[in-house]
N, C-alpha and C. Protein backbone atom coordinates (compact mmCIF):
# COMPACT_ATOMS: atom_id res chain seq x y z
N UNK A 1 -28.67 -65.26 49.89
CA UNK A 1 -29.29 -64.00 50.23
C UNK A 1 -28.63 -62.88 49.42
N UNK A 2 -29.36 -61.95 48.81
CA UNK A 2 -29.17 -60.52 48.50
C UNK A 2 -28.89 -59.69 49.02
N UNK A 3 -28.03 -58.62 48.95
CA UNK A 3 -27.86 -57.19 48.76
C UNK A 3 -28.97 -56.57 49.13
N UNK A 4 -29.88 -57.02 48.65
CA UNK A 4 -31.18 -55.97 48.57
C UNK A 4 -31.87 -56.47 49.92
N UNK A 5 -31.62 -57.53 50.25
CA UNK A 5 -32.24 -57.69 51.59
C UNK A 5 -31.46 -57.29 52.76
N UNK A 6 -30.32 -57.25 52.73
CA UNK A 6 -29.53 -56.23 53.71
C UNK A 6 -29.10 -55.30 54.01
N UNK A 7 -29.05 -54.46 53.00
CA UNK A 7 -28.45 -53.35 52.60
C UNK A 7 -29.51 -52.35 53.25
N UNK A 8 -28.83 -51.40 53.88
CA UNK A 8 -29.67 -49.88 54.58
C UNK A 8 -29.98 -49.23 53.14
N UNK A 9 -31.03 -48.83 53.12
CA UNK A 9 -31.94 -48.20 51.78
C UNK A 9 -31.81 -46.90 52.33
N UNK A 10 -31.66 -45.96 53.58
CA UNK A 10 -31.74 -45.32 53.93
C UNK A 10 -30.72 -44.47 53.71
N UNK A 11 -29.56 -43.71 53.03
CA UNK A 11 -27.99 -43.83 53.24
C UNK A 11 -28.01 -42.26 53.33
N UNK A 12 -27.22 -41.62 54.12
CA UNK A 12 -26.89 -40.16 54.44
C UNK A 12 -25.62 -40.13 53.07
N UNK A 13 -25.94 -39.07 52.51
CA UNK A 13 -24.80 -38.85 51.24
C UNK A 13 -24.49 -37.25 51.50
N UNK A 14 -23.07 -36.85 50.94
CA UNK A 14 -22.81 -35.63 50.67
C UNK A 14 -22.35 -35.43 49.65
N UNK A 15 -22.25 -34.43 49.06
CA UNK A 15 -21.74 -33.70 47.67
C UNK A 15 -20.25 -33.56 47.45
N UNK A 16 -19.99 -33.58 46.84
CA UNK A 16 -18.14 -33.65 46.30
C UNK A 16 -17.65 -31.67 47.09
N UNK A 17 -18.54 -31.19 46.66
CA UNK A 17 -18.48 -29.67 46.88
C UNK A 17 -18.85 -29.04 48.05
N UNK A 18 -19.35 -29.68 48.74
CA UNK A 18 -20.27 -29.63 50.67
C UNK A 18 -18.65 -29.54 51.09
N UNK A 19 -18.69 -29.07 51.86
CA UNK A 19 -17.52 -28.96 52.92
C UNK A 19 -17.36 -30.19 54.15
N UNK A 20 -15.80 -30.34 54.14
CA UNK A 20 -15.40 -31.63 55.30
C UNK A 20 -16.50 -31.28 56.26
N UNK A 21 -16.49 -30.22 57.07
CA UNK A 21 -17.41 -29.59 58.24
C UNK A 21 -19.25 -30.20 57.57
N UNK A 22 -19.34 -29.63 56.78
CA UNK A 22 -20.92 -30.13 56.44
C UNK A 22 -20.67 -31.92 56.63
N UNK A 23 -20.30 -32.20 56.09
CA UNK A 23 -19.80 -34.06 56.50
C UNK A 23 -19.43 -34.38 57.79
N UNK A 24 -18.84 -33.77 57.92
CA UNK A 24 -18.75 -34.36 59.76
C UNK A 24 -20.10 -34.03 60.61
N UNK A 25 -20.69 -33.06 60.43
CA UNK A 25 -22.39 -33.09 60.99
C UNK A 25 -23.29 -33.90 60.20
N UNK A 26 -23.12 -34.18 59.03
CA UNK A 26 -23.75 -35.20 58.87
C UNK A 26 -23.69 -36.70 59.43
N UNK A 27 -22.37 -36.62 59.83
CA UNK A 27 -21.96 -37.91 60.45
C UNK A 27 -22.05 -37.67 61.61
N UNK A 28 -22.37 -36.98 62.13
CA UNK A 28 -22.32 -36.91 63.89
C UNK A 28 -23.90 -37.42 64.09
N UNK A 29 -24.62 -36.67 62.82
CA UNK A 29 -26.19 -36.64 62.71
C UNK A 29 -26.92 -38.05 62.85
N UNK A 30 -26.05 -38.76 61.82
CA UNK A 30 -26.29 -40.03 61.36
C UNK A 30 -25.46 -41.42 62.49
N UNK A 31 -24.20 -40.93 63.10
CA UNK A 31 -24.35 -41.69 63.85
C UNK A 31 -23.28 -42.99 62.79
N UNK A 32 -22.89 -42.31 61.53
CA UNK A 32 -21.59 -43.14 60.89
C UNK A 32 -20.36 -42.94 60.64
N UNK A 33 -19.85 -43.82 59.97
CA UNK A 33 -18.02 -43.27 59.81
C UNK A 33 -17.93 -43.16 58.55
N UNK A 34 -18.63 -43.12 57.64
CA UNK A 34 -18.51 -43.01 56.41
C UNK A 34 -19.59 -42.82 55.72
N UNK A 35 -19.65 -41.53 54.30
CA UNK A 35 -20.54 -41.34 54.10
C UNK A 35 -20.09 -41.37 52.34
N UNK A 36 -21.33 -41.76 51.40
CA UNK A 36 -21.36 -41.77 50.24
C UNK A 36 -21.01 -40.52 49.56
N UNK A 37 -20.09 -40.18 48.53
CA UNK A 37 -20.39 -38.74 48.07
C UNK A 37 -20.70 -39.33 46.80
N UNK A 38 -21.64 -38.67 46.30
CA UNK A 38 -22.80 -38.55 45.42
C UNK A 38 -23.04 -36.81 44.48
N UNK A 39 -23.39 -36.95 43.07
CA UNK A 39 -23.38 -36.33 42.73
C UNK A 39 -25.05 -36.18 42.76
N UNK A 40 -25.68 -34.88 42.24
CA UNK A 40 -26.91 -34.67 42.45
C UNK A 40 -27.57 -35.35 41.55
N UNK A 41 -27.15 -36.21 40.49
CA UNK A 41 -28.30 -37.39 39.91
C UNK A 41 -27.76 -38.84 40.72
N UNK A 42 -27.25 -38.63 42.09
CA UNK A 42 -27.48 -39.84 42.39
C UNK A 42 -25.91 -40.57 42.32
N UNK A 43 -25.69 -40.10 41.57
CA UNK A 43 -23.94 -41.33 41.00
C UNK A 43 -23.12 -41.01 41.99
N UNK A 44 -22.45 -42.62 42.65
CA UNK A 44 -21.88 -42.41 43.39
C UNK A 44 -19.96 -41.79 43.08
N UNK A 45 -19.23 -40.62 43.27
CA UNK A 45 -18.12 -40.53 42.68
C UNK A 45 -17.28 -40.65 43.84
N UNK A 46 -17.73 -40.69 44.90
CA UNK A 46 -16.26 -41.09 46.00
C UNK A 46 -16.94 -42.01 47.36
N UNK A 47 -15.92 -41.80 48.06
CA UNK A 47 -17.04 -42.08 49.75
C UNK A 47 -15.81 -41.59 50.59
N UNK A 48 -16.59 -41.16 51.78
CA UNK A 48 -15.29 -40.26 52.62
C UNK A 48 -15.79 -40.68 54.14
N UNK A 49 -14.32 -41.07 54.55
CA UNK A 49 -14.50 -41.95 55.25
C UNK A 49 -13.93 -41.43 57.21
N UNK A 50 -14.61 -41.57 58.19
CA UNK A 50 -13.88 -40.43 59.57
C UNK A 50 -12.31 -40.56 58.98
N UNK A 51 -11.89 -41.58 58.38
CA UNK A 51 -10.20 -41.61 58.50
C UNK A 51 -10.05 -40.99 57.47
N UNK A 52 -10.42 -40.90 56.19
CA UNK A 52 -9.91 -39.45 55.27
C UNK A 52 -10.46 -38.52 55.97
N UNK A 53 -10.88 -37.74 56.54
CA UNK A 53 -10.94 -36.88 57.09
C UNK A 53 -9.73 -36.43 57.95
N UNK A 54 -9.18 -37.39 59.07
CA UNK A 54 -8.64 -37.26 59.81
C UNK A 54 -7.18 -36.93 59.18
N UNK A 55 -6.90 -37.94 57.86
CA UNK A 55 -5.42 -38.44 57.43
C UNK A 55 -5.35 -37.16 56.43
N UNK A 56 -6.32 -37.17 55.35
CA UNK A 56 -6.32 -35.91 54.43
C UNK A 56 -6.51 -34.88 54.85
N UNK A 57 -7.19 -34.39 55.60
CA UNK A 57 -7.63 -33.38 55.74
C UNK A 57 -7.35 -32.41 56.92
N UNK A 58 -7.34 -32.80 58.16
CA UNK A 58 -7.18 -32.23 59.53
C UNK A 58 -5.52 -32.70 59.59
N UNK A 59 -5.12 -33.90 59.91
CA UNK A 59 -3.27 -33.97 59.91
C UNK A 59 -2.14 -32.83 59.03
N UNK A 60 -3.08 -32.47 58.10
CA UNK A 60 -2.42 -31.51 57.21
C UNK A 60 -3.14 -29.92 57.27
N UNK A 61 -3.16 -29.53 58.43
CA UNK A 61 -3.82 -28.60 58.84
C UNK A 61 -4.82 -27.64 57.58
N UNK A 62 -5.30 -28.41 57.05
CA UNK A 62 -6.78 -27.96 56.48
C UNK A 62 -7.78 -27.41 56.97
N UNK A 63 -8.72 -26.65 56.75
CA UNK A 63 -9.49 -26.42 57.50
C UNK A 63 -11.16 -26.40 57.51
N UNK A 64 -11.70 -27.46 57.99
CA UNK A 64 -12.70 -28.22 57.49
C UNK A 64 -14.45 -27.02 57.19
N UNK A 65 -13.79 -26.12 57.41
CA UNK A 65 -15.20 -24.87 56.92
C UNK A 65 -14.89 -25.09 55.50
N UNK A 66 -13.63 -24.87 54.61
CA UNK A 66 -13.63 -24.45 53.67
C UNK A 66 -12.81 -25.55 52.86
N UNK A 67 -12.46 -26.68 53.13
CA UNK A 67 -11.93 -27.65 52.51
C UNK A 67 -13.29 -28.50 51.38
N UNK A 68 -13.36 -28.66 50.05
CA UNK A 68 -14.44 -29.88 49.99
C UNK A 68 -14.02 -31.01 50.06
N UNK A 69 -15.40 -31.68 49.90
CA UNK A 69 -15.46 -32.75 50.67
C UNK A 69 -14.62 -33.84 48.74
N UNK A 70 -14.44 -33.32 47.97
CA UNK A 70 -13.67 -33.99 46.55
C UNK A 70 -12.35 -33.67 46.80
N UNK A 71 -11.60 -33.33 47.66
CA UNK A 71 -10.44 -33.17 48.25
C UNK A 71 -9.78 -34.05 48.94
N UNK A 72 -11.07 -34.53 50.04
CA UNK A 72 -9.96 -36.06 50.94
C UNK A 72 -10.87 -37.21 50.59
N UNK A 73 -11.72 -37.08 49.84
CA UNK A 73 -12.45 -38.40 49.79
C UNK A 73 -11.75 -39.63 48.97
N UNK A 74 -12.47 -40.65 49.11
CA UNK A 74 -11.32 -41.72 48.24
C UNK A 74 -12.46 -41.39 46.72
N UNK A 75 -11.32 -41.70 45.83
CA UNK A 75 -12.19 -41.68 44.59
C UNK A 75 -12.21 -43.18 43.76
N UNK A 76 -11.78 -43.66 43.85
CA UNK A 76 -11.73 -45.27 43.81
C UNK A 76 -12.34 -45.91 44.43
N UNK A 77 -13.80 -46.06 43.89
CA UNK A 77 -14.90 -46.59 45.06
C UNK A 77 -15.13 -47.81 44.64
N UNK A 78 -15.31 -48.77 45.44
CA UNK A 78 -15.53 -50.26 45.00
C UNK A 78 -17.14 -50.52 45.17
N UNK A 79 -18.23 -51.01 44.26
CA UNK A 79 -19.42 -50.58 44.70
C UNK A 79 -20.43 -52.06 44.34
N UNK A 80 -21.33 -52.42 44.50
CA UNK A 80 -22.43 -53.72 44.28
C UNK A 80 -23.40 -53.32 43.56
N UNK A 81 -23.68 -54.75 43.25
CA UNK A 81 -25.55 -54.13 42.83
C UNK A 81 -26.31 -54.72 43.88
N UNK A 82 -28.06 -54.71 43.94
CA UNK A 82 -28.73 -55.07 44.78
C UNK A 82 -28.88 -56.62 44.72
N UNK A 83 -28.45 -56.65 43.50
CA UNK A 83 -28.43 -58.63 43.47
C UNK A 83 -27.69 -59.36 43.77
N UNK A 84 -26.54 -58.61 44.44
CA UNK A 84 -25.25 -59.75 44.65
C UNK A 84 -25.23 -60.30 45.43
N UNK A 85 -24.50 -61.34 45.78
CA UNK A 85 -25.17 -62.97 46.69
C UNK A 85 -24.34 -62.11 48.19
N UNK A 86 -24.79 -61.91 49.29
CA UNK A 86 -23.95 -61.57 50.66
C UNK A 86 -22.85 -61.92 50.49
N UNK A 87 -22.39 -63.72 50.03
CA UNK A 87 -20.99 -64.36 50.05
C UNK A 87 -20.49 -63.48 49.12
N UNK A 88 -20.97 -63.35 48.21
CA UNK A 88 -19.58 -61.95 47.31
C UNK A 88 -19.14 -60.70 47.64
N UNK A 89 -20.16 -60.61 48.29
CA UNK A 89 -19.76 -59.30 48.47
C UNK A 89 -19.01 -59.09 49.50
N UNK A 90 -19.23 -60.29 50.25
CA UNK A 90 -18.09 -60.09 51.60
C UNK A 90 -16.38 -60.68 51.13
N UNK A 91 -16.53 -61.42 49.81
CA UNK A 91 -15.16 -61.96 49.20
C UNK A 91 -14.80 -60.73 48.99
N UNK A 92 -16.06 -59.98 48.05
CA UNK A 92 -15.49 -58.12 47.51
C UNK A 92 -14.52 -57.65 48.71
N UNK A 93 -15.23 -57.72 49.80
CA UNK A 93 -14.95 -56.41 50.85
C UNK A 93 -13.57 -57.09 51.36
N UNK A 94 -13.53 -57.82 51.38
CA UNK A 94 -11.99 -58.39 52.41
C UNK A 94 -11.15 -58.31 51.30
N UNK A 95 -11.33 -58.85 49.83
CA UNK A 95 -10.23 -58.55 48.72
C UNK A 95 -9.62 -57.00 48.70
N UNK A 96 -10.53 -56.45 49.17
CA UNK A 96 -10.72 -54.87 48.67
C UNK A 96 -10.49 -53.97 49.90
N UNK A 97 -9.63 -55.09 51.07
CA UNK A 97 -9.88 -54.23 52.32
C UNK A 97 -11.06 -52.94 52.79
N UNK A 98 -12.52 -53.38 52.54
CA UNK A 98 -13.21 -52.07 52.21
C UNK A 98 -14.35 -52.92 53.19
N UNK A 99 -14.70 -51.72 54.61
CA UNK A 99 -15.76 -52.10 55.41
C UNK A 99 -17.28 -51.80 54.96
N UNK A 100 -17.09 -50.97 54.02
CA UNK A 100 -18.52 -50.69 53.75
C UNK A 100 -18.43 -50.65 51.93
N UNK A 101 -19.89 -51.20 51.45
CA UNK A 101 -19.95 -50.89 50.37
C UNK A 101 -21.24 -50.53 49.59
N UNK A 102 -20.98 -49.74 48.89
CA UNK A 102 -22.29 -48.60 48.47
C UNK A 102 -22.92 -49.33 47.13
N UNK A 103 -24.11 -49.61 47.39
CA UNK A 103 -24.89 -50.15 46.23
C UNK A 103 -25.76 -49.75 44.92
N UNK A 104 -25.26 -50.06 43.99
CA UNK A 104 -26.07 -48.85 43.23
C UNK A 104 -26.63 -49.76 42.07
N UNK A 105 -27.66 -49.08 41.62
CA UNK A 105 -28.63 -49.80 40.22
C UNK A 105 -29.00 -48.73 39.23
N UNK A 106 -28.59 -48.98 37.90
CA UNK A 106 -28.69 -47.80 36.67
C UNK A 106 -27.77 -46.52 37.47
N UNK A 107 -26.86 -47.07 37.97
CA UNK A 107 -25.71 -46.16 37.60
C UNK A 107 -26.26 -45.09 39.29
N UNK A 108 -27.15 -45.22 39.89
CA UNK A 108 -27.69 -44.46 41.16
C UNK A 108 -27.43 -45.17 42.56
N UNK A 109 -26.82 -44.60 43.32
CA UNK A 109 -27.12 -45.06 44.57
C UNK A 109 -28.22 -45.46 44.81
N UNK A 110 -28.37 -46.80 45.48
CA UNK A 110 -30.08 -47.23 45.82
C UNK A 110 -29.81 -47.98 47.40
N UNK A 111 -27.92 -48.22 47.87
CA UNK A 111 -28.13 -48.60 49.25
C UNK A 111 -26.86 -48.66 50.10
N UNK A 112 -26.55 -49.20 51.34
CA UNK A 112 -25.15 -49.31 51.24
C UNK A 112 -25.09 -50.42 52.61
N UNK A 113 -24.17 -51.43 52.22
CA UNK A 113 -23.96 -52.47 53.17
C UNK A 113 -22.66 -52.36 54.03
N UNK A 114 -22.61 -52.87 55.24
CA UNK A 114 -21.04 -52.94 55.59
C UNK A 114 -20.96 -54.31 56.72
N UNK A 115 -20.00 -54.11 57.02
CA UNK A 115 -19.47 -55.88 56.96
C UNK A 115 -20.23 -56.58 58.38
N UNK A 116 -20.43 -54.92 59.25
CA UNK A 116 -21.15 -55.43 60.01
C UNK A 116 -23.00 -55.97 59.77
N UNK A 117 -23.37 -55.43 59.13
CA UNK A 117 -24.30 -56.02 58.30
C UNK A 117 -24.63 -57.88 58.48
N UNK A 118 -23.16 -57.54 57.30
CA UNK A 118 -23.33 -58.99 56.91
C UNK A 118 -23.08 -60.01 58.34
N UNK A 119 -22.18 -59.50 59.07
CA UNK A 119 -22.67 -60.30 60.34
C UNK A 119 -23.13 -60.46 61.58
N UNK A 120 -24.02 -59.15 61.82
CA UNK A 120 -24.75 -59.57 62.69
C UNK A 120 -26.18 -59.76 62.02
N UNK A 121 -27.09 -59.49 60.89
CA UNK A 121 -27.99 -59.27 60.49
C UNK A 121 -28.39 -60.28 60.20
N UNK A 122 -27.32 -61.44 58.98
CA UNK A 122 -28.03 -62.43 58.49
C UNK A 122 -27.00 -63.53 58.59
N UNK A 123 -26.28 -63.88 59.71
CA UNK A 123 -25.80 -65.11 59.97
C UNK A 123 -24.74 -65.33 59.30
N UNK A 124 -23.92 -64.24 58.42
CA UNK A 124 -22.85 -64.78 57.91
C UNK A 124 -21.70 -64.52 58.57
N UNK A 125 -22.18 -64.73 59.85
CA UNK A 125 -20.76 -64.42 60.60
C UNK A 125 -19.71 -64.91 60.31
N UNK A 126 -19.65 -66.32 59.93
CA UNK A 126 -18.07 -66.85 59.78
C UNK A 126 -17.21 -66.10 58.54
N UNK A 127 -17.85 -65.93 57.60
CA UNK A 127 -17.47 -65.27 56.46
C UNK A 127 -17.04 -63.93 56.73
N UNK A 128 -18.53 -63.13 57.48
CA UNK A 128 -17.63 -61.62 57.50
C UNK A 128 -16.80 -61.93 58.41
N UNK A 129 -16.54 -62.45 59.55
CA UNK A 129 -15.26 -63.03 60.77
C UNK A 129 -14.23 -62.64 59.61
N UNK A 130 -14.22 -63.56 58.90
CA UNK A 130 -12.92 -63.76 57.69
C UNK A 130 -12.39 -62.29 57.10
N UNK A 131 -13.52 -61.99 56.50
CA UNK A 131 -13.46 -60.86 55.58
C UNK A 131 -12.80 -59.64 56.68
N UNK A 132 -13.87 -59.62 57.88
CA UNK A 132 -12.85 -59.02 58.87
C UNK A 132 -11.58 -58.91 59.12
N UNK A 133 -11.28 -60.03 59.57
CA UNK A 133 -9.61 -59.93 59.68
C UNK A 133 -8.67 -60.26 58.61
N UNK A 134 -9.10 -59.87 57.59
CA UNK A 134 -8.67 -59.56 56.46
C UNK A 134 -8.25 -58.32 56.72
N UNK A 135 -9.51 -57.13 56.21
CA UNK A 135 -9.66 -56.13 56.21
C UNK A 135 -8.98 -55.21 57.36
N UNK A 136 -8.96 -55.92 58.26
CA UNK A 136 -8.16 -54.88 59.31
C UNK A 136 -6.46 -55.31 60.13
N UNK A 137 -6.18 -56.60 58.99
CA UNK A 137 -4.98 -56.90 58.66
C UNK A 137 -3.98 -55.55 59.01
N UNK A 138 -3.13 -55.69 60.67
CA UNK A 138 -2.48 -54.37 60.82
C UNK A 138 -1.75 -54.04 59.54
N UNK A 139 -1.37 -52.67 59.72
CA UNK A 139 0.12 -52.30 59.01
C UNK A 139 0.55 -52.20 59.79
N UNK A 140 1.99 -51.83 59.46
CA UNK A 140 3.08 -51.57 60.27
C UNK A 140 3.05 -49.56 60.55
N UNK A 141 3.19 -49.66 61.41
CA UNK A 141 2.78 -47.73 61.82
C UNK A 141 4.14 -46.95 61.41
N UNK A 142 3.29 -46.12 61.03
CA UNK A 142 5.12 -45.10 61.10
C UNK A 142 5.39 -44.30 61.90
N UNK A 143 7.22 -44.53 62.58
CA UNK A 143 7.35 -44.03 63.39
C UNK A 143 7.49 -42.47 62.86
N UNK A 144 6.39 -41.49 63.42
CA UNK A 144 7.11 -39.63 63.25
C UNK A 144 7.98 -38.99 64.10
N UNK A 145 8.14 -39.83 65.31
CA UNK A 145 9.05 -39.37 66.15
C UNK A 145 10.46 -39.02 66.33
N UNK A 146 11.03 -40.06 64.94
CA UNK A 146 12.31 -40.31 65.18
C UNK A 146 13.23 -38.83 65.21
């Protein structure tokens, strides 16, 4: 199975330059934890995720009216095409500790999958299982208290 058959075609994106605040209503809107940032032809240049928000941006008393959103986003985006087999992409996502991944063709966003996807949608549960507890493999926390 494909990418293209699982993947949400639908994807809420924001701009590198939109503000944390414009992103977090988009995500409240949408109902996700992570949203594509996208430049206005489409190219995906980051994805920003509730936890950059939280870690970049708000922990370091920022202030999300006037912060952009090319500030806490990750810019090292790991991304698919629409043809890639489900099994890779879920090897991608657990190699890459990465729950979601944004799909693009000629260089444009065209979708974006995430791990839950891959297993409740089309039966690859054992795999994303895997890729799962990969991916959310604890760390060790740091203590700030001391």
């Amino acid at each position: 199975m494909e990418l293209r058959d699982i993947m949400t075609t639908r994807v809420a994106v924001v701009g590198p330059d939109n503000t944390v605040l414009d992103a977090c209503k988009l995500m409240q809107i949408h109902n996700v934890g992570a949203l594509p940032v996208c430049q206005q032809d489409g190219k995906v240049v980051g994805i920003l995720t509730d936890r950059d928000i939280v870690v970049r941006s708000i922990a370091n008393g920022a202030d999300p009216k006037t912060t952009p959103v090319r500030t806490v986003m990750t810019k090292e985006v790991i991304c698919a095409n629409p043809t890639m087999k489900a099994e890779e992409a879920t090897e991608l996502m657990a190699r890459h500790k990465i729950r979601r991944l944004p799909v693009v063709q000629n260089d444009k966003l065209v979708g974006i999958v995430s791990i839950g996807d891959l297993a409740t949608r089309y039966r690859l549960v054992e795999e994303a299982g895997e890729a799962l507890s990969e991916i959310s493999e604890p760390s060790r926390p740091v203590n700030i208290m001391q």
